[in-house]
Protein backbone atom coordinates (compact mmCIF):
# COMPACT_ATOMS: atom_id res chain seq x y z
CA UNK A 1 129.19 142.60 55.58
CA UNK A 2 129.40 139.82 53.33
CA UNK A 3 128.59 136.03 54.35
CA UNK A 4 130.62 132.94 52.80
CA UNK A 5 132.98 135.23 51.82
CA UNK A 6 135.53 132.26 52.32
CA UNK A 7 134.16 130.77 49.24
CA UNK A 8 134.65 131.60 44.93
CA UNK A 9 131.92 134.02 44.82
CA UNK A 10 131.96 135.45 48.24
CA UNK A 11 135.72 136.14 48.40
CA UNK A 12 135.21 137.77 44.87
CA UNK A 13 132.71 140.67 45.95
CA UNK A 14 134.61 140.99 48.80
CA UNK A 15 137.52 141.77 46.38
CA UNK A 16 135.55 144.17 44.17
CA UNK A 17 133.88 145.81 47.49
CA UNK A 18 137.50 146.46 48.54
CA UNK A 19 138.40 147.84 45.24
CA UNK A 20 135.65 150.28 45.31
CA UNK A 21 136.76 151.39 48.61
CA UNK A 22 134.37 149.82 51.00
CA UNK A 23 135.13 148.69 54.11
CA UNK A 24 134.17 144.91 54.28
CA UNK A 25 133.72 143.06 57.16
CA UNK A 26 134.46 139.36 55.71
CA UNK A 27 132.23 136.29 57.22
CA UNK A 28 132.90 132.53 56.71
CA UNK A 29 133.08 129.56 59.05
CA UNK A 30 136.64 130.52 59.20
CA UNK A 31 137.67 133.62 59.05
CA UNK A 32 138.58 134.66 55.60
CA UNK A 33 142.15 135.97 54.31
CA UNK A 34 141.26 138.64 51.94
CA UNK A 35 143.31 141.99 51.93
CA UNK A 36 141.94 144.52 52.64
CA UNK A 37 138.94 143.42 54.67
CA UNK A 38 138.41 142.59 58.17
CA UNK A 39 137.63 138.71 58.82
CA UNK A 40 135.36 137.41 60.97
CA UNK A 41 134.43 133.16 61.80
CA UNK A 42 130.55 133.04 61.75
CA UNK A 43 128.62 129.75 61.27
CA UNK A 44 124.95 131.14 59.81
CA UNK A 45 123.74 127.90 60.70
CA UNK A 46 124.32 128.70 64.42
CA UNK A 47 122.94 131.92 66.18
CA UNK A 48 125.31 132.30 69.19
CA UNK A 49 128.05 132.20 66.00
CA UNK A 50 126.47 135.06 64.34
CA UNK A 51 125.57 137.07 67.78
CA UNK A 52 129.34 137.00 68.28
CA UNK A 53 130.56 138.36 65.29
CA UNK A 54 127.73 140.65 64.81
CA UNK A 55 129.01 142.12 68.87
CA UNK A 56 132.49 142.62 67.29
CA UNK A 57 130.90 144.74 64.24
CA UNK A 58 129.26 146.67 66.42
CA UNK A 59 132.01 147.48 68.35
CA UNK A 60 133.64 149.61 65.27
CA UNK A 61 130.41 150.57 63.69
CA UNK A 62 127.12 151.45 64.55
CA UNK A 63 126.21 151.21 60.95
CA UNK A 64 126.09 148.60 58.16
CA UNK A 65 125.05 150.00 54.51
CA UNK A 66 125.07 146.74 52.82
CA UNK A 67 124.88 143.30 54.07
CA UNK A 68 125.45 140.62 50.97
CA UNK A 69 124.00 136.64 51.52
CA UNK A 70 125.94 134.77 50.09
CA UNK A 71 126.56 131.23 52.10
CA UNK A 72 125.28 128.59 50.83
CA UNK A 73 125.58 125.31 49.69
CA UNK A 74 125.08 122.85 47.27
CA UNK A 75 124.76 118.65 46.28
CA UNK A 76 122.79 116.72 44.24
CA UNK A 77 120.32 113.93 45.49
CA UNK A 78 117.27 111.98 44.93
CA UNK A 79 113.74 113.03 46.46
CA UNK A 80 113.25 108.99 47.14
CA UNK A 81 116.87 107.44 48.34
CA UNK A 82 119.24 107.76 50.70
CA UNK A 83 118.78 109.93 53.39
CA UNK A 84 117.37 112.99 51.91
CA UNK A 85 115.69 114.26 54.93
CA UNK A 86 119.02 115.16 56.75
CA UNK A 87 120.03 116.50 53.21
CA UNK A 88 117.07 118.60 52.58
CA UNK A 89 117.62 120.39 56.25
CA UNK A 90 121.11 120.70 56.00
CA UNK A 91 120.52 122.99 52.62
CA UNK A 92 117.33 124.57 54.02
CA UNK A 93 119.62 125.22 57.41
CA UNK A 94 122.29 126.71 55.32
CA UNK A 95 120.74 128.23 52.46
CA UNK A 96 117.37 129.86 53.78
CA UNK A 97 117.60 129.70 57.56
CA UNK A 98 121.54 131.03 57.74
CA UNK A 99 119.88 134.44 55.46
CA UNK A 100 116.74 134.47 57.83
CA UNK A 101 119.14 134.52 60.94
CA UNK A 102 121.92 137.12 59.70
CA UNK A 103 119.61 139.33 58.35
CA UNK A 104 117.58 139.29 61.73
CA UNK A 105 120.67 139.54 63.75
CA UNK A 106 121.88 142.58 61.65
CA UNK A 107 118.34 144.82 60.99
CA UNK A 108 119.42 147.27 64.00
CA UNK A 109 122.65 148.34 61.78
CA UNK A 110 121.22 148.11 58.58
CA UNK A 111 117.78 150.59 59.64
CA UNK A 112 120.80 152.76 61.73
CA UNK A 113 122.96 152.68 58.44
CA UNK A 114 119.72 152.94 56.26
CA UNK A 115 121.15 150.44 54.50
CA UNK A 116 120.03 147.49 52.10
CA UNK A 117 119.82 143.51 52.17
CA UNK A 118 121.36 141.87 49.00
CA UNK A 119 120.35 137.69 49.02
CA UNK A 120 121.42 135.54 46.73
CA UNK A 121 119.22 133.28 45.01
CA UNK A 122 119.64 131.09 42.23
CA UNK A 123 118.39 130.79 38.58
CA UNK A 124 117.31 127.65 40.41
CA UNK A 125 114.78 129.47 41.97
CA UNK A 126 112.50 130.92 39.28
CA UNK A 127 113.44 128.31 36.48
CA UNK A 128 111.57 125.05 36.26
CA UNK A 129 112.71 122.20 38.50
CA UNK A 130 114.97 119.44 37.54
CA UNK A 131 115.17 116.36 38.57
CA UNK A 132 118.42 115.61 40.89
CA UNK A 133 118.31 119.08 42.38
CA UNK A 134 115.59 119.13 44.25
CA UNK A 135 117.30 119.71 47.82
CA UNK A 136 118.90 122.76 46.55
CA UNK A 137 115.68 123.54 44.01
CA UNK A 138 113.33 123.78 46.66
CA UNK A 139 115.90 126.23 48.86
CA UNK A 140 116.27 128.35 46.58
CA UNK A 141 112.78 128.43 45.51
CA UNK A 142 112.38 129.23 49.75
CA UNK A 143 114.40 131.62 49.27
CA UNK A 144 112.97 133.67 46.27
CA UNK A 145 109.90 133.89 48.77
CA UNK A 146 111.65 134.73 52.03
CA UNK A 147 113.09 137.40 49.70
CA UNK A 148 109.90 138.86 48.21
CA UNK A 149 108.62 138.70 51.47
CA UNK A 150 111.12 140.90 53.12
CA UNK A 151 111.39 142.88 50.41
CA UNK A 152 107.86 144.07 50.78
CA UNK A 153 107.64 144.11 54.14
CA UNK A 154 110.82 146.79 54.52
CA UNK A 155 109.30 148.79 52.13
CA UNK A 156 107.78 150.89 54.35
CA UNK A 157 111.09 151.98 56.58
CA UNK A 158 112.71 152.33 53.24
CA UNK A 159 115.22 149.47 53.23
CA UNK A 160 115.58 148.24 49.86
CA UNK A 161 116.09 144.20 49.91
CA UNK A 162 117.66 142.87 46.67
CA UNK A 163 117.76 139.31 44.70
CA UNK A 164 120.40 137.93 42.90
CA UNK A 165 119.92 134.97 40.46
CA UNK A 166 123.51 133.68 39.19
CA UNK A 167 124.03 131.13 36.98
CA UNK A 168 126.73 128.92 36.68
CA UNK A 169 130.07 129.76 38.45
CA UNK A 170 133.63 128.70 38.26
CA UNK A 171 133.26 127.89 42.51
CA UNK A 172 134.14 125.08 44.72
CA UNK A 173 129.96 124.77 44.52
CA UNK A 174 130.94 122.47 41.36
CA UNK A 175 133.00 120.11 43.59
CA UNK A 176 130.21 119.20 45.41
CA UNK A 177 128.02 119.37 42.70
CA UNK A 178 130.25 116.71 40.57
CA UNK A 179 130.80 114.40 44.43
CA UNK A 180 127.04 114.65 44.76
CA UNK A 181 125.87 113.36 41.28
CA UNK A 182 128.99 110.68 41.41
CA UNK A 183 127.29 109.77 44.74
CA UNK A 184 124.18 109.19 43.28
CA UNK A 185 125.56 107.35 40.26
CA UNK A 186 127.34 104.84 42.61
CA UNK A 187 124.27 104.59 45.05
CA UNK A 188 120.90 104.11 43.26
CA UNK A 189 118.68 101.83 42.64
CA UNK A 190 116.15 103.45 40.36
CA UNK A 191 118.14 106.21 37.98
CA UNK A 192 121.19 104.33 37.33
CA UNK A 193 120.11 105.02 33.31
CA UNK A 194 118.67 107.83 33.84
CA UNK A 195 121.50 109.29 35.30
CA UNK A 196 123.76 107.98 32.57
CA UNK A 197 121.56 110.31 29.81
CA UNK A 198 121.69 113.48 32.08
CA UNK A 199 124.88 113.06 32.54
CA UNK A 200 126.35 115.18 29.64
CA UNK A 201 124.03 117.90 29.73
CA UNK A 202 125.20 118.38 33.48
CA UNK A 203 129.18 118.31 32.16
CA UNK A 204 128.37 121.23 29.35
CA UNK A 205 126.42 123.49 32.14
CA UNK A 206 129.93 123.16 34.08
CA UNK A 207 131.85 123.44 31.55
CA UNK A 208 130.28 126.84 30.56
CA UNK A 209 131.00 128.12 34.35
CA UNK A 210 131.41 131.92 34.40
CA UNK A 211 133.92 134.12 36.16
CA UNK A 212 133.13 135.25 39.47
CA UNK A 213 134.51 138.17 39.50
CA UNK A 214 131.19 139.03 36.50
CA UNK A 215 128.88 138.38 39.51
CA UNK A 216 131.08 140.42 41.97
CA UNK A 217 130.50 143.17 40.00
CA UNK A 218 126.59 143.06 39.54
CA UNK A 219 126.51 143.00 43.09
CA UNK A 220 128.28 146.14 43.72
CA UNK A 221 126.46 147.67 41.09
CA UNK A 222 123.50 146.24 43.21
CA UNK A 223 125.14 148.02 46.23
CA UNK A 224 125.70 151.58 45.17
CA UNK A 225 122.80 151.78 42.54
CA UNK A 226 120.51 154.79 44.19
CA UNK A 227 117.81 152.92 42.31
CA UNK A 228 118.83 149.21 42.20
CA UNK A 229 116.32 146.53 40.70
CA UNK A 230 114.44 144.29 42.80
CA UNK A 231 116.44 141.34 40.97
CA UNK A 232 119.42 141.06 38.74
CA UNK A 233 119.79 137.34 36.97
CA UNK A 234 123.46 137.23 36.07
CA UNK A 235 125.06 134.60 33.16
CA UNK A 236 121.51 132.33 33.69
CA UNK A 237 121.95 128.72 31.30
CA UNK A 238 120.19 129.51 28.12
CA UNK A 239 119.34 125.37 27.87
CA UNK A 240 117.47 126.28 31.25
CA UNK A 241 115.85 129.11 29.89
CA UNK A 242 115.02 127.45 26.89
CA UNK A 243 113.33 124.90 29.05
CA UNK A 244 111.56 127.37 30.81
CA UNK A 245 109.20 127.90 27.63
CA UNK A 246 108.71 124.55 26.50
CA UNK A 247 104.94 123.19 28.12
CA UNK A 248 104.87 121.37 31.29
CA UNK A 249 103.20 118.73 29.45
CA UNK A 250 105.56 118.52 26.73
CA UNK A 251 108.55 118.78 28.84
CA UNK A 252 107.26 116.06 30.76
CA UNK A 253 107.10 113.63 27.81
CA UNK A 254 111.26 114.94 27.56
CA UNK A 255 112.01 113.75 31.12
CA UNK A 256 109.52 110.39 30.76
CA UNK A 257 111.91 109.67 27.50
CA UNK A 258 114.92 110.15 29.85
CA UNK A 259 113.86 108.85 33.24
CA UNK A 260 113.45 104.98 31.59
């Protein structure tokens, strides 16, 4: 079962999961069209939703062998404006919560199926934060935990739970990504020249988008490995990895330069 399978990456392993003869059950908030598979409407943000389409799975199969995370969404925002409460639950909702409850709803297949839990992350959530994406930062950063957690806790009835880190992805994701930050531009009061700097380096990340169908394939690989790694980090920004070993204190005197 794959969730958000309506979307760029979703509706790509549910293309390569087809391919490699699987039968895919295919989860969005509308049911997706993708040969091959069977479509289902499920909302992860709302548990009667998921109840129901997890009843109609269970009413072909008493097993699931592989259930793949992979709603989620995405927008950029300031910690300090607007109203980034209601933003910062709708992510958390979507992005941590909507795994939490699908995986919950589904453990009874997955233990009958002996099955695994693949969750996508982000390389988001191990890199260092950035300003502008906290919201979505500090999901996926929930998320890397919630995973590590479960992970370890399965361990003992032998289900393995797996991490995905993508990159950047050719997706509607940039859409909102590019609204978001045009959003901010046109709304704040503090980062106007700020904004205006990072600008640039945001348009060469999404310029250097990768094919979906390269994640698609780590996670099938993640899927039918007998031995799969705890975490696979697919097409990760080498700027953002670069950043990653520069000192805090240094990398702070960076952002000071660009933040006035």
């Amino acid at each position: 079962m794959i969730t958000g399978a309506g979307g760029g990456l979703g509706g790509a392993c549910a293309q390569a999961f087809v391919a490699a003869g699987w039968a895919v059950f295919a989860t969005d908030l509308a049911a997706p069209d993708i040969d091959g598979t069977t479509p289902l409407a499920m909302d992860v943000t709302n548990q009667h939703s998921i109840d129901a389409a997890i009843a109609t799975i269970g009413k072909m199969t008493d097993t699931l062998d592989v259930v793949v995370n992979l709603a989620g969404v995405h927008t950029m925002g300031s910690l300090i404006e607007g109203d980034i409460a209601a933003t910062m639950e709708k992510l958390i909702d979507v992005n941590l919560m909507g795994m939490v409850r699908v995986n919950r709803a589904t453990i009874d297949l997955i233990l009958n199926g002996h099955g695994r839990i693949i969750n996508c992350s982000s390389e988001c959530g191990y890199l260092k934060a950035q300003p502008f994406n906290g919201p979505y930062t500090i999901s996926k950063y929930a998320v890397e935990a919630y995973t590590d957690s479960l992970h370890r806790e399965l361990l003992g009835l032998d289900i393995k739970v797996i991490k995905i880190q993508p990159g950047s992805f050719k997706t509607g994701m940039h859409n909102s990504t590019l609204q978001g930050f045009e959003w901010l531009q046109s709304s704040t009061s503090h980062h106007q020249k700020a904004l205006q700097k990072m600008q640039p380096l945001m348009t060469r990340e999404l310029e250097h988008a990768n094919d979906p169908a390269v994640l698609a394939q780590v996670v099938l690989k993640a899927a039918e490995s007998p031995r799969p790694k705890s975490n696979y980090r697919v097409r990760n920004s080498g700027l953002l990895r670069l950043m990653q070993l520069v000192p805090n204190p240094l990398l702070d005197v960076v952002y000071r330069w660009m933040m006035r």
